[in-house]
N, C-alpha and C. Protein backbone atom coordinates (compact mmCIF):
# COMPACT_ATOMS: atom_id res chain seq x y z
N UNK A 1 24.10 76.14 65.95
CA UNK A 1 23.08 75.64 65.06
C UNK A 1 23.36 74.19 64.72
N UNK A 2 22.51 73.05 64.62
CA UNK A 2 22.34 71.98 64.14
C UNK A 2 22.00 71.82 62.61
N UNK A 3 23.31 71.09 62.18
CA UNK A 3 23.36 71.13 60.88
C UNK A 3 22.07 70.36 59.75
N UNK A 4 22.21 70.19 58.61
CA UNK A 4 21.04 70.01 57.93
C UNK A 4 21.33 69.12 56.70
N UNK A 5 20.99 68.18 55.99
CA UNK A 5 21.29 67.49 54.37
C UNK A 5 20.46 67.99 53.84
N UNK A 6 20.95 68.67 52.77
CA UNK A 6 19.84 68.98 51.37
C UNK A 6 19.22 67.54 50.67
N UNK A 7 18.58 67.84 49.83
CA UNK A 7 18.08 67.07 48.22
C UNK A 7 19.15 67.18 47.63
N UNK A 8 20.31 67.67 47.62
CA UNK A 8 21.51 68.04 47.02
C UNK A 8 22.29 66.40 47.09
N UNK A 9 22.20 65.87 48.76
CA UNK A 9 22.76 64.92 48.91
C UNK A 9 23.16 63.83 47.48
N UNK A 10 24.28 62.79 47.55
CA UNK A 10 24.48 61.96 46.41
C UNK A 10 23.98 60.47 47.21
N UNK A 11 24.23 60.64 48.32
CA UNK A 11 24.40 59.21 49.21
C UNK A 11 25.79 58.51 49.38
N UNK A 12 26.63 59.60 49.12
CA UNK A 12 28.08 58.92 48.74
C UNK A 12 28.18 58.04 50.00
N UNK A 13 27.75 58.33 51.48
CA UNK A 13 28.24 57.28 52.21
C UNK A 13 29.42 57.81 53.34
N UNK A 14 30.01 59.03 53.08
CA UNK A 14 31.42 59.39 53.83
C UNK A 14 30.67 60.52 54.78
N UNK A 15 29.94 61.03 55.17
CA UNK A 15 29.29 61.34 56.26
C UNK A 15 29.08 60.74 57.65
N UNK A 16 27.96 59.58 57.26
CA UNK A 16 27.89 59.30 58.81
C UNK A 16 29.02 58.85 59.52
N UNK A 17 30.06 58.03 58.92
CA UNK A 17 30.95 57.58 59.69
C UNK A 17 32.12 58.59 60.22
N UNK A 18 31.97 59.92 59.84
CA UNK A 18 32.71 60.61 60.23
C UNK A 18 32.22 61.88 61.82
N UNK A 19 30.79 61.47 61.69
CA UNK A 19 29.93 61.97 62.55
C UNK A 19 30.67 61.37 64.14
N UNK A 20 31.30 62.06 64.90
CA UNK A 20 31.36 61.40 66.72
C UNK A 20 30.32 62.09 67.40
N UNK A 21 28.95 62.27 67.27
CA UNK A 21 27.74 62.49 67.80
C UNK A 21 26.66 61.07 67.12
N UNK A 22 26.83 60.41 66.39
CA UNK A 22 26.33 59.55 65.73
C UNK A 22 24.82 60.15 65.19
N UNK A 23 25.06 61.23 64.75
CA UNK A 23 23.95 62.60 64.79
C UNK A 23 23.03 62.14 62.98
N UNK A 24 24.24 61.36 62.54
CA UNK A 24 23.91 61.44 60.86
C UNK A 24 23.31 59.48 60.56
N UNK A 25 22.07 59.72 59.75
CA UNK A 25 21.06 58.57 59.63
C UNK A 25 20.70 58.37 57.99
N UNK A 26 20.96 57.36 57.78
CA UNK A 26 20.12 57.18 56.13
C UNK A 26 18.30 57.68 56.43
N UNK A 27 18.15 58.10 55.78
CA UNK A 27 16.54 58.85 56.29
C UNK A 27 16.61 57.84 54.52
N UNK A 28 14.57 58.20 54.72
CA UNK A 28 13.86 57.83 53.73
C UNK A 28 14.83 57.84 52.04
N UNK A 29 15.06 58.59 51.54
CA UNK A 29 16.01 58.40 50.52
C UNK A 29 17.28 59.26 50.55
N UNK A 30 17.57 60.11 51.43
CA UNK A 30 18.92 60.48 51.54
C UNK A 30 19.44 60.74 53.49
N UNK A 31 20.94 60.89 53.58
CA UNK A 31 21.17 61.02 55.10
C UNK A 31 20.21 62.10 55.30
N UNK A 32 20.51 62.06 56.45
CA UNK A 32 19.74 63.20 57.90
C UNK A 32 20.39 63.23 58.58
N UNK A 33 20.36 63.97 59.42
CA UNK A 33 21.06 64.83 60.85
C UNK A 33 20.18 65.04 61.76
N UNK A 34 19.82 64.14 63.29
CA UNK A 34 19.49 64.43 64.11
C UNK A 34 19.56 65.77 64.76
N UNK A 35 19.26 66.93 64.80
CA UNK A 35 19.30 68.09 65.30
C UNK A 35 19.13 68.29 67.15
N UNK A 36 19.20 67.20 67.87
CA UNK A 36 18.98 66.66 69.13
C UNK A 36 20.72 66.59 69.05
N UNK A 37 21.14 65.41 68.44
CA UNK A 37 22.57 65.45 68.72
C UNK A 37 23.84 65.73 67.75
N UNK A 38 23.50 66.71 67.02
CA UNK A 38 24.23 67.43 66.39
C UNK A 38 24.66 68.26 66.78
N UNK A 39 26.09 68.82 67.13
CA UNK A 39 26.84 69.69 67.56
C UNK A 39 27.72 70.58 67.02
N UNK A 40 27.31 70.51 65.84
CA UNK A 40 28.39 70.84 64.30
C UNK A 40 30.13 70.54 64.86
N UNK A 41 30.14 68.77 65.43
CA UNK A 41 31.74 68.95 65.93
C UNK A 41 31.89 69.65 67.22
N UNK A 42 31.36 70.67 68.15
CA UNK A 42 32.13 71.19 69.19
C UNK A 42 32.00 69.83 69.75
N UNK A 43 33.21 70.25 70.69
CA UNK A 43 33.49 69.11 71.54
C UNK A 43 34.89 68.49 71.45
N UNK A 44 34.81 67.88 69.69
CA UNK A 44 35.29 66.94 69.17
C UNK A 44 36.71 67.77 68.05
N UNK A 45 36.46 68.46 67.51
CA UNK A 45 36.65 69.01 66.19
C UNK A 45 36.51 70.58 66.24
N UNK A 46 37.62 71.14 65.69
CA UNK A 46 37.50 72.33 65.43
C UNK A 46 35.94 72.75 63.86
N UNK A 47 36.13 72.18 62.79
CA UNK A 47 35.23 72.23 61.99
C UNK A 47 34.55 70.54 61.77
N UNK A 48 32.90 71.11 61.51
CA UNK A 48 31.97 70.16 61.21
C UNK A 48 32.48 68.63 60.38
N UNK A 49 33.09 67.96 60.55
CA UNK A 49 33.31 66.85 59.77
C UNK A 49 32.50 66.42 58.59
N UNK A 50 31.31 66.22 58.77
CA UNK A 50 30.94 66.33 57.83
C UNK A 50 30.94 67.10 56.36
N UNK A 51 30.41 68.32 57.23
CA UNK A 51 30.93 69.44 55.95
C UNK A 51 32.37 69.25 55.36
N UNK A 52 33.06 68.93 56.01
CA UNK A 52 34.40 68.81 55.55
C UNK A 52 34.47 67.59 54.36
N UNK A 53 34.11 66.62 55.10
CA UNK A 53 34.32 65.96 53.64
C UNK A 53 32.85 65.49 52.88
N UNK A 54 32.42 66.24 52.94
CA UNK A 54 31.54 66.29 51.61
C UNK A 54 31.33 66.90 50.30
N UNK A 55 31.36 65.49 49.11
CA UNK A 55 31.80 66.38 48.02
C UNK A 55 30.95 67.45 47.06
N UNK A 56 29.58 67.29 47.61
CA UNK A 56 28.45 68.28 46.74
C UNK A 56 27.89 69.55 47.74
N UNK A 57 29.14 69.87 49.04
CA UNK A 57 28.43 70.75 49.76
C UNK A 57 27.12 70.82 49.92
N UNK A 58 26.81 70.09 50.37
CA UNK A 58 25.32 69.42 51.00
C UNK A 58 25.03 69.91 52.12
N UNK A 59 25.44 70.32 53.30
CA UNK A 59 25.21 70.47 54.70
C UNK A 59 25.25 71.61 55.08
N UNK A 60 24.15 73.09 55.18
CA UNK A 60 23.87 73.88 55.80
C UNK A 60 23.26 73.78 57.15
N UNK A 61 23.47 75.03 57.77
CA UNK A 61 23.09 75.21 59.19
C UNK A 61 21.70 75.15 58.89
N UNK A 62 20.96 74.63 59.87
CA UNK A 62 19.51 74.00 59.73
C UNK A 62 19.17 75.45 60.40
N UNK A 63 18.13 76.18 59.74
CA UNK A 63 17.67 77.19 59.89
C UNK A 63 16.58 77.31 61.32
N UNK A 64 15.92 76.02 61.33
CA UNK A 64 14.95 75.84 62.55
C UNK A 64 15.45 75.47 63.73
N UNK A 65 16.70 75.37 63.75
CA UNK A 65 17.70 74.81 65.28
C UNK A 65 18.98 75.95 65.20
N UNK A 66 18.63 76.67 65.77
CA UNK A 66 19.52 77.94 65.90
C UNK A 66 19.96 78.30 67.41
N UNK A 67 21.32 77.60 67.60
CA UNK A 67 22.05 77.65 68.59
C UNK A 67 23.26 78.18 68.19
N UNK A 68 23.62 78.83 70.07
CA UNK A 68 25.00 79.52 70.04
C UNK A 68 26.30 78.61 70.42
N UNK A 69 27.19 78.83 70.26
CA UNK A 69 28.13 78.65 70.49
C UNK A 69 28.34 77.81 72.01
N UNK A 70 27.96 78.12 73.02
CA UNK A 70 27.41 77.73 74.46
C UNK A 70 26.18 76.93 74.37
N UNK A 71 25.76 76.74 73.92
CA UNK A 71 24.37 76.02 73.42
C UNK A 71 24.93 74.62 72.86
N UNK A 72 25.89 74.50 72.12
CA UNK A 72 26.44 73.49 71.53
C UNK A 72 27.44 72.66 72.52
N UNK A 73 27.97 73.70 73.29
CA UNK A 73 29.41 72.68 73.95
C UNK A 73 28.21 72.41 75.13
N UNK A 74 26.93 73.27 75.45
CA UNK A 74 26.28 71.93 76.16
C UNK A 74 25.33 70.92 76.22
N UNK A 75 25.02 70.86 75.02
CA UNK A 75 25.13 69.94 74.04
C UNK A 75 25.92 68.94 74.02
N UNK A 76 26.94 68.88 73.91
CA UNK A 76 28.00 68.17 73.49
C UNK A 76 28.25 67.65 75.10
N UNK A 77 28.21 68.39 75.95
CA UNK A 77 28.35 67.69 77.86
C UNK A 77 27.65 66.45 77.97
N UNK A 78 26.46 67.17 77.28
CA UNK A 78 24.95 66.38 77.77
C UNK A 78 25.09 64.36 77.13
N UNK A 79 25.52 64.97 76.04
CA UNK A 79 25.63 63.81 74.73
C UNK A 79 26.86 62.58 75.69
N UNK A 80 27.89 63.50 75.82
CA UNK A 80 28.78 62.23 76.50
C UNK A 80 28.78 62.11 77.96
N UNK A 81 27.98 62.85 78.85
CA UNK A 81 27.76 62.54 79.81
C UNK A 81 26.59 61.28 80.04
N UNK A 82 25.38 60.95 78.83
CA UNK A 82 24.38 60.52 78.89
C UNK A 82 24.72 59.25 77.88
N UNK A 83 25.85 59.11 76.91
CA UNK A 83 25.72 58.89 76.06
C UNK A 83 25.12 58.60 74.79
């Protein structure tokens, strides 16, 4: 699954740069998550970076992009094969 930012968001800022899919965007008034190249981390990372350091638990699995496990690592081929 491709992860998601609530309204919850603060804007603290320590998200996107922790993103190696470059998946995470200042949207209209809070980040976003490209769901194209979001990989929740496979690839890269055992757990989602993001989620990890975020301090208002902001980032659920985006309910409308519901991928498996295999779905993601090819995903994640596609992303650094194409960059």
């Amino acid at each position: 699954m491709a992860l998601m930012i609530t309204d919850d968001c603060i804007n603290c800022d320590v998200c996107e740069p922790v993103c190696p899919n470059t998946a995470i965007y200042m949207g209209p008034a809070i980040y976003a998550i490209d769901p194209a190249r979001c990989t929740e981390c496979v690839g890269h990372f055992d757990t989602p970076q993001c989620v990890k350091v975020c301090p208002v638990n902001c980032i659920p699995h985006h309910p409308g992009h519901l991928e498996t496990a295999a779905q993601l690592q090819a995903k994640y081929e596609k992303l650094i094969a194409h960059g």
